[in-house]
C-alpha atoms as a PDB file:
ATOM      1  CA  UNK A   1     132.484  97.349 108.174  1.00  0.00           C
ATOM      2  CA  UNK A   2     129.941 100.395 107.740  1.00  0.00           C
ATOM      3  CA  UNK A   3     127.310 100.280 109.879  1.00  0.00           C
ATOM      4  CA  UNK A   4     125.014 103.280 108.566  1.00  0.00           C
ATOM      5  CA  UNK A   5     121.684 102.982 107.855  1.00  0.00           C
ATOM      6  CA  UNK A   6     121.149 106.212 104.832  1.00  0.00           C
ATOM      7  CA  UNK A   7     118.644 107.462 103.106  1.00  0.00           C
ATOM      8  CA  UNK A   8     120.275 105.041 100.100  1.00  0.00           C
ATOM      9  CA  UNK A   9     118.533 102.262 102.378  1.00  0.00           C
ATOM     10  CA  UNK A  10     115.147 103.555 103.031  1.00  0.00           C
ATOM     11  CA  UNK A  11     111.834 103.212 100.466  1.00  0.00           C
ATOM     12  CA  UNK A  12     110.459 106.281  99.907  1.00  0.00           C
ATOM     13  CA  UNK A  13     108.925 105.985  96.707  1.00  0.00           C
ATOM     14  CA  UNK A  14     105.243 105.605  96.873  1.00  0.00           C
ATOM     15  CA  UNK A  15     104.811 103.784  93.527  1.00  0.00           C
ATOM     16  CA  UNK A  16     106.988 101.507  94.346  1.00  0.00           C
ATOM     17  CA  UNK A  17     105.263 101.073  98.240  1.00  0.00           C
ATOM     18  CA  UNK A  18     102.141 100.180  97.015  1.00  0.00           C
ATOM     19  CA  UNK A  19     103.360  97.922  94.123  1.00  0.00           C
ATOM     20  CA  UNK A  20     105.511  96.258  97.012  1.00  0.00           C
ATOM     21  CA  UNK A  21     102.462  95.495  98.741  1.00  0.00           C
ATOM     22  CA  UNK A  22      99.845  94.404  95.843  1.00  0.00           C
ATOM     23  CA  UNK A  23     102.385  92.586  93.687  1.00  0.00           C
ATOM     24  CA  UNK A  24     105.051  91.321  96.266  1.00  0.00           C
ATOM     25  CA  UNK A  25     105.770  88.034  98.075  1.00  0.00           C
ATOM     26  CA  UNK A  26     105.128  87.625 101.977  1.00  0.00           C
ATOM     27  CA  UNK A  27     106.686  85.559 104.289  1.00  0.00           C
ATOM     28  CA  UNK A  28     105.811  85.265 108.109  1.00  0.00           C
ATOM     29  CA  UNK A  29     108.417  84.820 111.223  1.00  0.00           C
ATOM     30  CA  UNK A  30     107.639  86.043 114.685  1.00  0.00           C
ATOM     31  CA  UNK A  31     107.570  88.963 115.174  1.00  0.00           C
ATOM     32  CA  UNK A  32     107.826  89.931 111.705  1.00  0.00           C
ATOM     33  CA  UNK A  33     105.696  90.075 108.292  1.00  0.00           C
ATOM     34  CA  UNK A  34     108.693  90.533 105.484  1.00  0.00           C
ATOM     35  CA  UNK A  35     106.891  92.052 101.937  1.00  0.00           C
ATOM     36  CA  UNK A  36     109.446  91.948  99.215  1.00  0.00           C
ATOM     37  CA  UNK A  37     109.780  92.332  95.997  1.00  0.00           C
ATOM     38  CA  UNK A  38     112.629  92.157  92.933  1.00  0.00           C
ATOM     39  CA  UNK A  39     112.514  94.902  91.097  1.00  0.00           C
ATOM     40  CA  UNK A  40     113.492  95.430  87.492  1.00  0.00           C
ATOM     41  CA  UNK A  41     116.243  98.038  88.052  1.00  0.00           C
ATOM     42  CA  UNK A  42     118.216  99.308  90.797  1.00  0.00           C
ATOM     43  CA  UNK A  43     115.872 102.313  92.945  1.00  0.00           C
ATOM     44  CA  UNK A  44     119.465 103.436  94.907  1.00  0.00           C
ATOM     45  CA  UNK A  45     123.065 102.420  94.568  1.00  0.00           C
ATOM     46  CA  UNK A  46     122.245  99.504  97.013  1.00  0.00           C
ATOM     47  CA  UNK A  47     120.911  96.412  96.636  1.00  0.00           C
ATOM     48  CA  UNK A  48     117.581  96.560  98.662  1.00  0.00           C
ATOM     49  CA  UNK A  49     115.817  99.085  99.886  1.00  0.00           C
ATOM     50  CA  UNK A  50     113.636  98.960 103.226  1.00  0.00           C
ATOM     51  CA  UNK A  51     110.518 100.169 104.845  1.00  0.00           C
ATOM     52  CA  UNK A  52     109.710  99.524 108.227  1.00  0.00           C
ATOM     53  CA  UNK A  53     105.998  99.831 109.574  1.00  0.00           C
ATOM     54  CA  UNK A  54     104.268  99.469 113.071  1.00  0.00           C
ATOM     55  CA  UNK A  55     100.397  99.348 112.633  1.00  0.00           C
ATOM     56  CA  UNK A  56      98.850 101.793 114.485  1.00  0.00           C
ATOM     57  CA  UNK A  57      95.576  99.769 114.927  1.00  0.00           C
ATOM     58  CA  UNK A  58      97.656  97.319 116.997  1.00  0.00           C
ATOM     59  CA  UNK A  59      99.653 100.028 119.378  1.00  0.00           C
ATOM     60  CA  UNK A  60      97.552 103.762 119.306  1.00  0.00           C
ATOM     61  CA  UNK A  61     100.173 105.668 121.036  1.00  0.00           C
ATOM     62  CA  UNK A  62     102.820 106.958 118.998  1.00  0.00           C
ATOM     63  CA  UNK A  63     105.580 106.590 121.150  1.00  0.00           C
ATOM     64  CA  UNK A  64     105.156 102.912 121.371  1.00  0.00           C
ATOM     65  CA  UNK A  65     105.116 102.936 117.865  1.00  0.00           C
ATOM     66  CA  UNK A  66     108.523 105.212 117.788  1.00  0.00           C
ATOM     67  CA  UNK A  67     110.171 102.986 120.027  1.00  0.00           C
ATOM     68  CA  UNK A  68     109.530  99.795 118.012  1.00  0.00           C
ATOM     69  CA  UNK A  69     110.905 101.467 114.520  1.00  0.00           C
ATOM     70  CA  UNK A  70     113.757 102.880 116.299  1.00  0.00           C
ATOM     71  CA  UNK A  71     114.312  99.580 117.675  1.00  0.00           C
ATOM     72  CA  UNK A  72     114.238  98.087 114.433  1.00  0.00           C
ATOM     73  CA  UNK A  73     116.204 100.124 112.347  1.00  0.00           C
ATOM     74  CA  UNK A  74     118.619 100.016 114.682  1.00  0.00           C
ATOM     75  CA  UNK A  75     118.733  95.825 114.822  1.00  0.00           C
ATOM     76  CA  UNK A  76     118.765  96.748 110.668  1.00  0.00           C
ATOM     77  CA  UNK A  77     121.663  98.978 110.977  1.00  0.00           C
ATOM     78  CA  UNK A  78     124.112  96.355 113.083  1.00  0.00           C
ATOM     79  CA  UNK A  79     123.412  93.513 111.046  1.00  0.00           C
ATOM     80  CA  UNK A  80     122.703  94.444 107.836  1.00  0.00           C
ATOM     81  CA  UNK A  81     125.797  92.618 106.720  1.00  0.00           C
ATOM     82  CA  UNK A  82     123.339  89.646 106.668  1.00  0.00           C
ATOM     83  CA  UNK A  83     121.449  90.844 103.515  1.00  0.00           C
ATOM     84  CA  UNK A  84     124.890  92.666 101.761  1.00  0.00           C
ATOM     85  CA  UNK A  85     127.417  89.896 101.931  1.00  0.00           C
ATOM     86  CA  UNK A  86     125.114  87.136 101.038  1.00  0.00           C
ATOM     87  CA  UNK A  87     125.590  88.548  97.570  1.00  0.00           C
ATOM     88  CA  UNK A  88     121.729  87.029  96.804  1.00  0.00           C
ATOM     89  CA  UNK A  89     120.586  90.318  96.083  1.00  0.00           C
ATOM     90  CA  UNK A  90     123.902  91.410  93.521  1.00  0.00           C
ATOM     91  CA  UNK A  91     121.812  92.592  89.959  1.00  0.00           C
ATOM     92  CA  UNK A  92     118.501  91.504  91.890  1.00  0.00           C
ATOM     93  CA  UNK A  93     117.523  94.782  93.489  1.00  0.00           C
ATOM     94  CA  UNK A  94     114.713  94.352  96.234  1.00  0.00           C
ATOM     95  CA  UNK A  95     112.462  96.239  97.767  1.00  0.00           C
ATOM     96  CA  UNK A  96     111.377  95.175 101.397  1.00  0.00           C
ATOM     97  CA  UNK A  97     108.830  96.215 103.990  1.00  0.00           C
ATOM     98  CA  UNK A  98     109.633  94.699 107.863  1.00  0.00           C
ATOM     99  CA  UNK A  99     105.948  94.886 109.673  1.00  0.00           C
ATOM    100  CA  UNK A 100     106.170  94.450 113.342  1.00  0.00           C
ATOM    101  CA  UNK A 101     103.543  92.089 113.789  1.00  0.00           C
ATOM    102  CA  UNK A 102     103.176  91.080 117.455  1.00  0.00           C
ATOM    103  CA  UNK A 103     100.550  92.765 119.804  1.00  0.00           C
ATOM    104  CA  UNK A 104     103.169  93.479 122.424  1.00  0.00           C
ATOM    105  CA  UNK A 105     106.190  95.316 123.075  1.00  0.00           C
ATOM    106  CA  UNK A 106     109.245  93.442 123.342  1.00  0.00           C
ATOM    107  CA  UNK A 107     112.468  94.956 124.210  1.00  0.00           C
ATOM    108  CA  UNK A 108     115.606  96.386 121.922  1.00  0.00           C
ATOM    109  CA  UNK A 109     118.068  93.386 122.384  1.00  0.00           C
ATOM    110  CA  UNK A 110     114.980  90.675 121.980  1.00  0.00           C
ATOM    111  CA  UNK A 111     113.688  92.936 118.727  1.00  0.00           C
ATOM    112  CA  UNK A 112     117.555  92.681 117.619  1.00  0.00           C
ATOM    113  CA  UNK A 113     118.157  88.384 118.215  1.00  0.00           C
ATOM    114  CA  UNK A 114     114.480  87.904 116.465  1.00  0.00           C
ATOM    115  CA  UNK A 115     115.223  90.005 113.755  1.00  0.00           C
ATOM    116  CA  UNK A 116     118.731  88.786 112.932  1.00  0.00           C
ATOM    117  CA  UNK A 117     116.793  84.859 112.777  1.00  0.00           C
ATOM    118  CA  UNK A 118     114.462  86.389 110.503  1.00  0.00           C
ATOM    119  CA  UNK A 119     116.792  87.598 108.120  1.00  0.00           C
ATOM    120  CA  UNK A 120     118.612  84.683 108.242  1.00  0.00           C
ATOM    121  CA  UNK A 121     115.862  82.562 107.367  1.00  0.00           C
ATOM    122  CA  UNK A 122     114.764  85.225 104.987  1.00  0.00           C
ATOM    123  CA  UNK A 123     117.812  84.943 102.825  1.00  0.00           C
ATOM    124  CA  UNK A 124     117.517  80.917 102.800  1.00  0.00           C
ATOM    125  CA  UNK A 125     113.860  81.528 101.651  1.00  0.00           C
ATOM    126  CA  UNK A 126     115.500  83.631  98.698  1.00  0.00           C
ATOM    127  CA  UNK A 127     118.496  81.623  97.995  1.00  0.00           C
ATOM    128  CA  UNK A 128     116.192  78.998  97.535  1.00  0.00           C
ATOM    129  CA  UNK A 129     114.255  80.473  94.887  1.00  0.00           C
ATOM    130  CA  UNK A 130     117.172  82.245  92.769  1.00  0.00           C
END
């Protein structure tokens, strides 16, 4: 199994950011706020594309900040298996923005075991709705 987290897999496109966010769906699991958003056609040669974001009006210096993304992306990166071989997203192309919504820091391995429940549940939610 790859477990590389490219440039394929990140939102960069700031149309499509700040449709994401006025136009797209939320739903809420500690830690996380999870913006998505099906898109009409495919942005990258994968099936979703992600943004991660750590408010800086909750932590003001930057390295706590860094540490949470890297933490993230890195949880993302292992067990991103959970959103590919669901095969909910196949011809649905998504866009999705992970907030880090918590007012404290929590360590790598606890940012990893909440974020693999929130996908999880994440994918239900979607299954459900397709």
């Amino acid at each position: 199994m790859n477990q590389t987290f490219g440039k394929e897999y990140k939102l960069c496109s700031h149309v499509l950011i700040e449709k994401l966010f006025k136009d797209g769906e939320k739903f809420r699991d500690f830690p996380f706020l999870i913006n998505y958003l099906r898109l009409e056609k495919p942005i990258s040669q994968k099936d979703f594309s992600v943004l991660i974001s750590v408010p800086k009006r909750r932590f003001k210096h930057s390295h706590d900040r860094n540490y949470l993304k890297r933490s993230i992306i890195e949880a993302l990166r292992k067990n991103k298996f959970i959103l590919e071989e669901t095969k909910v997203f196949k011809n649905r192309p998504f866009a999705i923005a992970i907030i880090y919504n918590f007012n404290s820091i929590l360590t790598a391995s606890e940012i990893e075991d909440k974020l693999v429940s929130t996908l999880i549940k994440f994918v239900e939610k979607i299954k459900q709705i397709n």
